[in-house]
Protein backbone atom coordinates (compact mmCIF):
# COMPACT_ATOMS: atom_id res chain seq x y z
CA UNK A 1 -17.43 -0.89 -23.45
CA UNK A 2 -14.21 -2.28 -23.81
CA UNK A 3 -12.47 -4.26 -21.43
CA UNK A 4 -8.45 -4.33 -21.30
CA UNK A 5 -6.86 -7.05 -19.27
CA UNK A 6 -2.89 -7.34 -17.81
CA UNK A 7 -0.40 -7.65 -15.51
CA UNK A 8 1.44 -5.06 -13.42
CA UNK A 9 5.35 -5.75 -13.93
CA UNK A 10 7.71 -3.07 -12.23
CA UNK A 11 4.88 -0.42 -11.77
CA UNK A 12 3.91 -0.61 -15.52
CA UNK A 13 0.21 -2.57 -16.90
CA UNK A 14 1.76 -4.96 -19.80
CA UNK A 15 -1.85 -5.87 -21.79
CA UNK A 16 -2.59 -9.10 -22.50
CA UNK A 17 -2.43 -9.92 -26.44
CA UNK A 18 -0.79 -6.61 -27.28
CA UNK A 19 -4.65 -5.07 -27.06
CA UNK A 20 -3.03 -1.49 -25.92
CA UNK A 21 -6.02 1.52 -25.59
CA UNK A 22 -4.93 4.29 -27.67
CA UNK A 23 -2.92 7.03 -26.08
CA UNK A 24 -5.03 9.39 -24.22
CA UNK A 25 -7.62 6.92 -23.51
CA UNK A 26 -9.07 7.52 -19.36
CA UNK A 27 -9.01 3.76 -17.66
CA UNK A 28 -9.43 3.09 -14.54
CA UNK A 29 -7.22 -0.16 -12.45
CA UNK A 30 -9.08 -2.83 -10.56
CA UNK A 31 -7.34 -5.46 -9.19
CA UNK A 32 -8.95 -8.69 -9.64
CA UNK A 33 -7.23 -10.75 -7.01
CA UNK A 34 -9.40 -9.67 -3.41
CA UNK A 35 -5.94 -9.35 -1.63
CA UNK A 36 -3.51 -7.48 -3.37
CA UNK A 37 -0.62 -7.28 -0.82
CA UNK A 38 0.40 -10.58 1.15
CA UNK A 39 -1.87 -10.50 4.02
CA UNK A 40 -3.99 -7.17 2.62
CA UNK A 41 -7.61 -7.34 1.98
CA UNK A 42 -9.27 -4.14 0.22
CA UNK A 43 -11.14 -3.67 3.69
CA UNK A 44 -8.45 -3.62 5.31
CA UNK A 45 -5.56 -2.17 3.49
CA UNK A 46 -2.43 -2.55 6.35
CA UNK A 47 -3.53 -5.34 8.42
CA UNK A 48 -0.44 -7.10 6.92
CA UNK A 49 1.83 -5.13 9.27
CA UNK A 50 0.08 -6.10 12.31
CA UNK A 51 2.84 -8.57 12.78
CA UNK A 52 5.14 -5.91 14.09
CA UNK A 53 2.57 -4.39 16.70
CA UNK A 54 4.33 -5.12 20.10
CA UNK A 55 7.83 -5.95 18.86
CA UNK A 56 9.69 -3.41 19.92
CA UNK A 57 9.74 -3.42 24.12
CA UNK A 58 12.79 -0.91 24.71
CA UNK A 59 11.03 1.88 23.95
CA UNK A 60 9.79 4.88 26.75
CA UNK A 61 6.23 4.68 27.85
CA UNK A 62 5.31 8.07 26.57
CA UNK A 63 6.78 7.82 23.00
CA UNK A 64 3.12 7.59 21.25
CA UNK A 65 2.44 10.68 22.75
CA UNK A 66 6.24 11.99 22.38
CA UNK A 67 7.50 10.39 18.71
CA UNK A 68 8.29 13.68 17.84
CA UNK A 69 10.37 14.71 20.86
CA UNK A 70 11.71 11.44 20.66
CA UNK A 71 12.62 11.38 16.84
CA UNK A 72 13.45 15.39 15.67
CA UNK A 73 14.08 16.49 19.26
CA UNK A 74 11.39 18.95 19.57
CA UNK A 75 10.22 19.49 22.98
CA UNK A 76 8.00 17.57 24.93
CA UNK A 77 4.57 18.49 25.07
């Protein structure tokens, strides 16, 4: 089996050493860093925006329950 190796540079895999795999060819992407997002592990793919749990305090009590009332203006339910 082959084995390709690059970089991801604006959304596009640039190989390494011009080794391209010929058009058609299936591959499949695995990241070989473990986190792959500042603060993201694999396991645990959005703990990087726990930072901005609990920053917002002006907000009513019920809008969990309510968002869409609250954003579109549908009616409570």
């Amino acid at each position: 089996m082959l084995k390709y190796t690059g970089t991801v540079v604006d959304g596009v895999v640039v190989f390494e050493n011009g080794h391209v795999p010929p058009n058609g060819t299936a591959v499949e992407i695995v990241p070989l860093e473990a986190e792959t997002t500042k603060g993201e592990t694999p396991d645990k793919p959005f703990s990087f925006l726990l930072k901005y749990a609990g920053i917002i305090t002006d907000m009513p009590e019920d809008f969990a329950a309510q968002h869409d009332h609250y954003i579109h203006g549908t009616p409570k339910r």
